[in-house]
C-alpha atoms as a PDB file:
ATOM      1  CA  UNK A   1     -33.520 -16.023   1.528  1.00  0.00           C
ATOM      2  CA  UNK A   2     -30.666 -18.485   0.111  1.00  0.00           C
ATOM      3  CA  UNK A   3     -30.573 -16.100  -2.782  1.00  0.00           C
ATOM      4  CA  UNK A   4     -30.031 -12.860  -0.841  1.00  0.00           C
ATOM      5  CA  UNK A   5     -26.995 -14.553   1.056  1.00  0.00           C
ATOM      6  CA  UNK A   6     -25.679 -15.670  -2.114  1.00  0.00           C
ATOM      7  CA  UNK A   7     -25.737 -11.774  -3.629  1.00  0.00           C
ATOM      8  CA  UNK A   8     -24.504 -10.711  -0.843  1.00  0.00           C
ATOM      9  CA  UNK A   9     -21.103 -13.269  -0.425  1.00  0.00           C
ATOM     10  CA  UNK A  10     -20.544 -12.548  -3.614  1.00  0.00           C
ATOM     11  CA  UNK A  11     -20.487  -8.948  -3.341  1.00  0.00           C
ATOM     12  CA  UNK A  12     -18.484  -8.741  -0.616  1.00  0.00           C
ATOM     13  CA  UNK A  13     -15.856 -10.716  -2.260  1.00  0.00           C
ATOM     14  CA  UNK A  14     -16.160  -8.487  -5.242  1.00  0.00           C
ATOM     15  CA  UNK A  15     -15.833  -5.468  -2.958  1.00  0.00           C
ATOM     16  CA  UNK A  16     -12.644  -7.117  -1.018  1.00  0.00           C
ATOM     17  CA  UNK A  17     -11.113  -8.088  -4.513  1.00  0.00           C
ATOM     18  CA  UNK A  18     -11.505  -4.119  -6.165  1.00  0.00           C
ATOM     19  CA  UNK A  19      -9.763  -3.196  -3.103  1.00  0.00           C
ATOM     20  CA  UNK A  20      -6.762  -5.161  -2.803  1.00  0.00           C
ATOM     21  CA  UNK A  21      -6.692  -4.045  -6.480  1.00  0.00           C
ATOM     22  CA  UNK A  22      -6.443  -0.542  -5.435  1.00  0.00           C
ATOM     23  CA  UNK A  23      -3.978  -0.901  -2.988  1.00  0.00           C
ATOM     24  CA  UNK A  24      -1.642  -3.217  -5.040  1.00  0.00           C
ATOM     25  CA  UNK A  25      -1.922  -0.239  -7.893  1.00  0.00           C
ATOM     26  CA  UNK A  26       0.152   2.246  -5.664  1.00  0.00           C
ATOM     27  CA  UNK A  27       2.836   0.083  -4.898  1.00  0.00           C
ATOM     28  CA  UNK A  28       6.018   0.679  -6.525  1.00  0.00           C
ATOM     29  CA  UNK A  29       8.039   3.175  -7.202  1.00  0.00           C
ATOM     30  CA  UNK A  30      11.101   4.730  -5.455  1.00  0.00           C
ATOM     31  CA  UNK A  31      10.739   4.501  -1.637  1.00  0.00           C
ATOM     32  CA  UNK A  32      10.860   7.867  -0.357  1.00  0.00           C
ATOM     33  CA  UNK A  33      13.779   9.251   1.506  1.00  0.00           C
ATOM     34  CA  UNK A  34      12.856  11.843   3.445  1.00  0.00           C
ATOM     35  CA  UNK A  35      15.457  14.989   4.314  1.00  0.00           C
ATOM     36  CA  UNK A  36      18.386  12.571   2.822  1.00  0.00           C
ATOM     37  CA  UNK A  37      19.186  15.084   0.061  1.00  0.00           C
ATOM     38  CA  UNK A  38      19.259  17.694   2.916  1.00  0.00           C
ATOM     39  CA  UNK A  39      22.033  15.923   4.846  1.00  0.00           C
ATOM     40  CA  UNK A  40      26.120  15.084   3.911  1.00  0.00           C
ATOM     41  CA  UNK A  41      28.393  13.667   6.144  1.00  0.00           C
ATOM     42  CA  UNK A  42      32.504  14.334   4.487  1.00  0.00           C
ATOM     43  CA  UNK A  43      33.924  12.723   7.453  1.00  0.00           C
ATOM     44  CA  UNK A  44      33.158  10.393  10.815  1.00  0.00           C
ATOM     45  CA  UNK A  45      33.601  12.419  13.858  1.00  0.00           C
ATOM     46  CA  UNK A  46      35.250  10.210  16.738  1.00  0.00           C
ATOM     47  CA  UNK A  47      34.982  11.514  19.832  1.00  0.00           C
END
């Protein structure tokens, strides 16, 4: 039974390492910025 416990710690720390892999992989890039391209302000408008 100590044996089982063993495979299984192990693979769960296996399983948690591959995905903090993943999720570290699809960091980076340029943030997105969403409608700012759509969007130009020439002038502040005071009202």
């Amino acid at each position: 039974m100590q044996g089982l416990k063993g495979v299984i710690v192990v693979t769960a720390i296996v399983a948690t390492a591959a995905a903090l892999g993943a999720c570290r992989k699809h960091v980076g890039g340029a943030p997105m910025k969403i409608g700012a391209a759509d969007v130009t302000v020439e002038q502040a408008v005071r009202k």
